[in-house]
C-alpha atoms as a PDB file:
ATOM      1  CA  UNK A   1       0.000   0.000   0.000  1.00  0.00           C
ATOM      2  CA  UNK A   2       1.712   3.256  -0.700  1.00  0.00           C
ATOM      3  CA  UNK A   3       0.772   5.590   2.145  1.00  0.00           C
ATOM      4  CA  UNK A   4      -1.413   7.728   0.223  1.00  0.00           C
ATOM      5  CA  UNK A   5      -3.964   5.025  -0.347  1.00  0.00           C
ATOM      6  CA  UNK A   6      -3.728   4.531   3.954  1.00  0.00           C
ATOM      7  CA  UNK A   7      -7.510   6.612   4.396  1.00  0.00           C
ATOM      8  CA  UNK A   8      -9.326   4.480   1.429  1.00  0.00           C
ATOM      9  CA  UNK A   9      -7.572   1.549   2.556  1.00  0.00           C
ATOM     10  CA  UNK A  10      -8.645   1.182   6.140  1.00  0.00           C
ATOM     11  CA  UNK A  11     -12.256   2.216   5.260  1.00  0.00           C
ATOM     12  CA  UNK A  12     -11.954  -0.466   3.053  1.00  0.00           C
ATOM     13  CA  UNK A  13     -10.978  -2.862   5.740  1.00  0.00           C
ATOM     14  CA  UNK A  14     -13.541  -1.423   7.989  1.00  0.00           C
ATOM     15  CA  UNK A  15     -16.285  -1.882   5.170  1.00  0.00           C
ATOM     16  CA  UNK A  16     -15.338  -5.355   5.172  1.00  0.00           C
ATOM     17  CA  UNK A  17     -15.010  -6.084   8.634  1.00  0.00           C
ATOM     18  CA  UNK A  18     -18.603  -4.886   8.683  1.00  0.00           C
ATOM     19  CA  UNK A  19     -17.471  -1.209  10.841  1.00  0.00           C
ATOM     20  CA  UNK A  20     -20.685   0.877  10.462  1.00  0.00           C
ATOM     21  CA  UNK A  21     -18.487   3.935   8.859  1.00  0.00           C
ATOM     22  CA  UNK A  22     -21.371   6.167  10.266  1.00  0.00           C
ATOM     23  CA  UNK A  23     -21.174   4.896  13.376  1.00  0.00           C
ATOM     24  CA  UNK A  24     -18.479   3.104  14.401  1.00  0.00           C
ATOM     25  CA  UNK A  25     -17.744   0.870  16.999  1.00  0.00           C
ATOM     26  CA  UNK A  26     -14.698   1.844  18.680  1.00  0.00           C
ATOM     27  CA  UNK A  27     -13.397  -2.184  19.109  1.00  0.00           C
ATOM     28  CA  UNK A  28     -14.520  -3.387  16.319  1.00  0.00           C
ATOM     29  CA  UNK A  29     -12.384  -0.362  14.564  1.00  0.00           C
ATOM     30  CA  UNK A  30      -9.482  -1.153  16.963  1.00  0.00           C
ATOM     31  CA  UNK A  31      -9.685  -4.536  15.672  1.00  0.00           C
ATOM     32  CA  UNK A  32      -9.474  -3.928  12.089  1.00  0.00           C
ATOM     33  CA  UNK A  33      -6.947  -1.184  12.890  1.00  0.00           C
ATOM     34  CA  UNK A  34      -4.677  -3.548  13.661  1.00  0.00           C
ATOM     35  CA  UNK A  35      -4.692  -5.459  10.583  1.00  0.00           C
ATOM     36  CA  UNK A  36      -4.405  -2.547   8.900  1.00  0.00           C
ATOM     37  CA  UNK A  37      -0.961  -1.822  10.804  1.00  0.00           C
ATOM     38  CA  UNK A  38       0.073  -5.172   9.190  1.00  0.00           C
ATOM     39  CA  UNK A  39       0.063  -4.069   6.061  1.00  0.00           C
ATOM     40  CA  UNK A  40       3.824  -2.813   4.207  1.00  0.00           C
ATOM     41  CA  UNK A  41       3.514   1.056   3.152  1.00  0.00           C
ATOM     42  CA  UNK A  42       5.744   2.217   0.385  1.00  0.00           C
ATOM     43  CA  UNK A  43       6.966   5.922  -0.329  1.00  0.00           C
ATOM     44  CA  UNK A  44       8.198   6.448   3.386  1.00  0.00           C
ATOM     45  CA  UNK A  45      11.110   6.705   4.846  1.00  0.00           C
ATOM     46  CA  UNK A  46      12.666   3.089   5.683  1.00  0.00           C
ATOM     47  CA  UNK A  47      13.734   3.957   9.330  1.00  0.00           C
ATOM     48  CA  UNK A  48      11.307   5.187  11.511  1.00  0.00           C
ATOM     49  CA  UNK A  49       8.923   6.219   9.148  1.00  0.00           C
ATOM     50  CA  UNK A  50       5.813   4.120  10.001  1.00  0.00           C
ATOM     51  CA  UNK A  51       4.978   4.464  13.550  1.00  0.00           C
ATOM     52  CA  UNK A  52       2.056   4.154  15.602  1.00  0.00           C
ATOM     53  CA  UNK A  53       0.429   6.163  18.480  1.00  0.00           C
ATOM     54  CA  UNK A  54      -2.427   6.023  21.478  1.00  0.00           C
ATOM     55  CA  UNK A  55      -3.611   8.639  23.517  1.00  0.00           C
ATOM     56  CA  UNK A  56      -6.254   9.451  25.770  1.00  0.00           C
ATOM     57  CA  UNK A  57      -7.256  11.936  27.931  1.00  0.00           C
ATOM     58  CA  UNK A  58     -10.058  14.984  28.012  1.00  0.00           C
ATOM     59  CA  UNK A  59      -9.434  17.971  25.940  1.00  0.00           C
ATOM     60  CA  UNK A  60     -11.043  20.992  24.417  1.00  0.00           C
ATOM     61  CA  UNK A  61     -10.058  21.461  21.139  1.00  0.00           C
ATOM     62  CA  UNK A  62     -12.380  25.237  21.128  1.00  0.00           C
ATOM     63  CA  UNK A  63     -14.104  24.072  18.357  1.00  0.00           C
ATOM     64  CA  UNK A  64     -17.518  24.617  20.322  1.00  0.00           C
ATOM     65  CA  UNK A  65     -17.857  21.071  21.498  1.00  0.00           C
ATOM     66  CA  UNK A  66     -16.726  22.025  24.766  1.00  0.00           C
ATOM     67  CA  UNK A  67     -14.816  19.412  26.296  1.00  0.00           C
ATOM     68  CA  UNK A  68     -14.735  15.683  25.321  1.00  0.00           C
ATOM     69  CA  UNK A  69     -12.658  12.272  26.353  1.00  0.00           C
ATOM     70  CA  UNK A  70     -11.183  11.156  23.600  1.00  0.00           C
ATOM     71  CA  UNK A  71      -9.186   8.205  22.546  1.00  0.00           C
ATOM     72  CA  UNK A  72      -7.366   8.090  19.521  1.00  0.00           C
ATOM     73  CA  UNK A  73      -5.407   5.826  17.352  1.00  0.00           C
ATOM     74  CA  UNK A  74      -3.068   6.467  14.677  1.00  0.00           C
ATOM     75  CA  UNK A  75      -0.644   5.349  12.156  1.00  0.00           C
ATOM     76  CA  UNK A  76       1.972   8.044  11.134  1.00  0.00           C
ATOM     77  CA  UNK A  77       3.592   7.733   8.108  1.00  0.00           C
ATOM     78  CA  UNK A  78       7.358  10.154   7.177  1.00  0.00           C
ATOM     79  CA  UNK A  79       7.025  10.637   3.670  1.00  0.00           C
ATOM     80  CA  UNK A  80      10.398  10.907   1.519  1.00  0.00           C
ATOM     81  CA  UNK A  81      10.730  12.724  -1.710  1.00  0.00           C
ATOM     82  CA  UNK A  82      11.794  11.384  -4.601  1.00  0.00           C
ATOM     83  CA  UNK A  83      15.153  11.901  -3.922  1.00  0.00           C
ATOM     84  CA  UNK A  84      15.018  10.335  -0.625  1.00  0.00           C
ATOM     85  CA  UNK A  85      15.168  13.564   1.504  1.00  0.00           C
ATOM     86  CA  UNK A  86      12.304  13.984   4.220  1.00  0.00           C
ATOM     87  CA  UNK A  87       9.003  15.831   3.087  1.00  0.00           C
ATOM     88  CA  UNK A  88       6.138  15.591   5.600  1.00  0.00           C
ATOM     89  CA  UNK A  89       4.440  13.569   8.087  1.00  0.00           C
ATOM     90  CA  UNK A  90       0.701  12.251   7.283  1.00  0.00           C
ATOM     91  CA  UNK A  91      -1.221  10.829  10.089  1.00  0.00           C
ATOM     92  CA  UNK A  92      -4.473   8.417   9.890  1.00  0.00           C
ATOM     93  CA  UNK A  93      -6.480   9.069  12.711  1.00  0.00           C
ATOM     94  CA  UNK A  94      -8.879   6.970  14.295  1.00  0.00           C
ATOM     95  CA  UNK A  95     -10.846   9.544  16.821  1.00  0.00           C
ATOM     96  CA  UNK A  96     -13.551   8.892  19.117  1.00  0.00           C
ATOM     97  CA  UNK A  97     -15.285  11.142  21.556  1.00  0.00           C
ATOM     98  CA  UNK A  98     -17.376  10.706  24.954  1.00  0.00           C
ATOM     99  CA  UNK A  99     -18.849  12.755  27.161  1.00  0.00           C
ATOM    100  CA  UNK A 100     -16.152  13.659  29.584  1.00  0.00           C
ATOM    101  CA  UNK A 101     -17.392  11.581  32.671  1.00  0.00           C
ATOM    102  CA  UNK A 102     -16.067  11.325  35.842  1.00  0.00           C
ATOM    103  CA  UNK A 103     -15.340   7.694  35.206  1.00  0.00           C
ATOM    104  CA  UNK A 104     -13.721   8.361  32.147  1.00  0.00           C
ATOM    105  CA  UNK A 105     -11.606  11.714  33.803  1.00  0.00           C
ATOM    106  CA  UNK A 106     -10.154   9.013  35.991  1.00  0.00           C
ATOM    107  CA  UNK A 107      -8.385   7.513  33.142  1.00  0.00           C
ATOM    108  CA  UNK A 108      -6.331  10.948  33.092  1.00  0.00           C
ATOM    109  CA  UNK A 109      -3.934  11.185  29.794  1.00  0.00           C
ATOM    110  CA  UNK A 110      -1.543   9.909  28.311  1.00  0.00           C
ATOM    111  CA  UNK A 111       0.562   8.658  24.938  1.00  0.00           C
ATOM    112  CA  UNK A 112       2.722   6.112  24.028  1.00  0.00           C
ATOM    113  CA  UNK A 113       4.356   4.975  20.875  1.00  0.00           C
ATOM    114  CA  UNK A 114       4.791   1.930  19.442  1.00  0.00           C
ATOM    115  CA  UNK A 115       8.997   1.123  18.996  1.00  0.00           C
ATOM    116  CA  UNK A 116       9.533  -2.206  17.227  1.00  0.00           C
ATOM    117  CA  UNK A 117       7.565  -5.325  17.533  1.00  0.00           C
ATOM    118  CA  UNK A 118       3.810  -3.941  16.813  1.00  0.00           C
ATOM    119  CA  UNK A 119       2.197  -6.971  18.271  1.00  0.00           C
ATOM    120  CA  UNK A 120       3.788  -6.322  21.587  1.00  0.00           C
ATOM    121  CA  UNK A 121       3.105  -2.676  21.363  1.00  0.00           C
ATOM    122  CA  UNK A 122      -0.218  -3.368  20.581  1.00  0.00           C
ATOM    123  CA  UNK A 123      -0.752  -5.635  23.577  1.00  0.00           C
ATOM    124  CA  UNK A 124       0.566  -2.992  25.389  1.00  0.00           C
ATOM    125  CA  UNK A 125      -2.291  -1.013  24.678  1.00  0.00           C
ATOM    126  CA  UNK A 126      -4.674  -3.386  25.374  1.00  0.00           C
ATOM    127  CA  UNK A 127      -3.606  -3.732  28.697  1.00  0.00           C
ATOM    128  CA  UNK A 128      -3.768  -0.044  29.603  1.00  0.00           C
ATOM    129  CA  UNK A 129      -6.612   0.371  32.336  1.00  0.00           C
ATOM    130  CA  UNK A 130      -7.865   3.560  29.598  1.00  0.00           C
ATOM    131  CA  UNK A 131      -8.444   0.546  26.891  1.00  0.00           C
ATOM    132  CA  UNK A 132     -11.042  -0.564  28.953  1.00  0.00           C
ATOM    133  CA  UNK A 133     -13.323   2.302  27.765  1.00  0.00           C
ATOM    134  CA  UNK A 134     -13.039   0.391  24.482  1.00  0.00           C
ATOM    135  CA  UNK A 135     -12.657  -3.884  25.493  1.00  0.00           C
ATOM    136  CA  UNK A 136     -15.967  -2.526  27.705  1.00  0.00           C
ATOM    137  CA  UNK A 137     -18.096  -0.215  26.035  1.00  0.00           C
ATOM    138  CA  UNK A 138     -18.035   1.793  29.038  1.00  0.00           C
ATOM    139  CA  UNK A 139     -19.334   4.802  27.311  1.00  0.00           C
ATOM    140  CA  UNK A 140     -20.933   5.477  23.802  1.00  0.00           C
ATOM    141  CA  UNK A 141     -18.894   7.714  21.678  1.00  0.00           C
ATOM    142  CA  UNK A 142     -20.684  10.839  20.837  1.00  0.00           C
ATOM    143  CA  UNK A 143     -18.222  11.674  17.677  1.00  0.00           C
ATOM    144  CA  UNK A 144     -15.632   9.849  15.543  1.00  0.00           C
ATOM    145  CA  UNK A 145     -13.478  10.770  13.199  1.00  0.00           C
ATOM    146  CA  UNK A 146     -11.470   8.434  10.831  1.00  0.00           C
ATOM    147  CA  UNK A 147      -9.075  10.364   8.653  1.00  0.00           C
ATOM    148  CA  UNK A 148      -5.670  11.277   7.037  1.00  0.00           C
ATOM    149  CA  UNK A 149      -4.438  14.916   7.450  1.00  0.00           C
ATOM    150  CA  UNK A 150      -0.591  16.360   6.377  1.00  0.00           C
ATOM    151  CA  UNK A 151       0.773  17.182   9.612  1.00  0.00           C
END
C-alpha cells in the first residue's frame, strides 16, 4: 500500500469487517486497525517512518464542542521525496469522543508509541486500564473521526 492510499484503505478494511463507517464501533475499529498496521507502506522513509500512536485523555479542542474524552489511534507515516530527503508527516487518525465523565476523567492522559515489535506494542495497549473504555463499552462515543491529514 503506498501511504497515500492509507484513508481508502482502512475504510476499506472497515467496510469489510462490517465497521458501520457512520457509526463506528470503537473495538470493532481497533480490531481492524490492527490489521491494517500489518500491512507494508511504500513511499516512506525506511527507518522510523511508520509508527504508531495512542492517547487518551479529556481535551477541548475550542471548536464549540466544549470538552470531550477522547481516545485516539493512529498510524503516522514520514514521507520521503523522490530523492530520498524527508518531506512531511501524514497521520491516519482513528478519533472517538465521549462525554467527559467522571469515570472516564479518571483515566487521566496519556501517549505512548509503538517502537519495534507492533504486536507487543499493541498488547501494550490493550492492557492499559484507559483501553477498557473500548474492550468494555463503558461509554458510547458521541463523535468519531477516521481520517488522514498532512501534519
Amino acid at each position: 500500500m503506498r501511504y497515500d492510499d492509507g484513508e481508502r484503505t482502512l475504510l476499506t478494511m472497515l467496510e469489510v469487517s462490517g465497521v458501520d463507517l457512520v457509526s463506528p464501533d470503537p473495538l470493532q475499529t481497533w480490531m481492524t486497525f490492527k490489521d491494517f498496521a500489518a500491512l507494508p507502506v511504500e513511499g516512506v522513509e525506511p527507518e522510523g517512518g511508520d509508527m504508531f500512536l495512542f492517547e487518551w485523555g479529556v481535551y477541548d479542542w475550542y471548536d464549540g464542542s466544549g470538552e470531550r474524552f477522547e481516545i485516539d489511534f493512529t498510524r503516522q507515516f514520514s514521507i520521503l521525496t523522490s530523492d530520498g530527503d524527508y518531506d512531511h508527516m501524514e497521520q491516519l487518525h482513528c478519533t472517538f469522543r465521549y462525554e467527559p465523565t467522571d469515570v472516564l476523567r479518571a483515566f487521566g492522559a496519556g501517549n505512548e508509541w509503538i517502537v519495534g515489535d507492533l504486536d507487543a506494542g499493541f498488547s501494550s495497549f490493550e492492557s492499559f486500564p484507559v483501553f477498557s473504555v473500548l474492550r468494555d463499552r463503558l461509554a458510547v462515543p458521541v463523535a468519531h473521526r477516521i481520517e488522514q491529514e498532512q501534519v
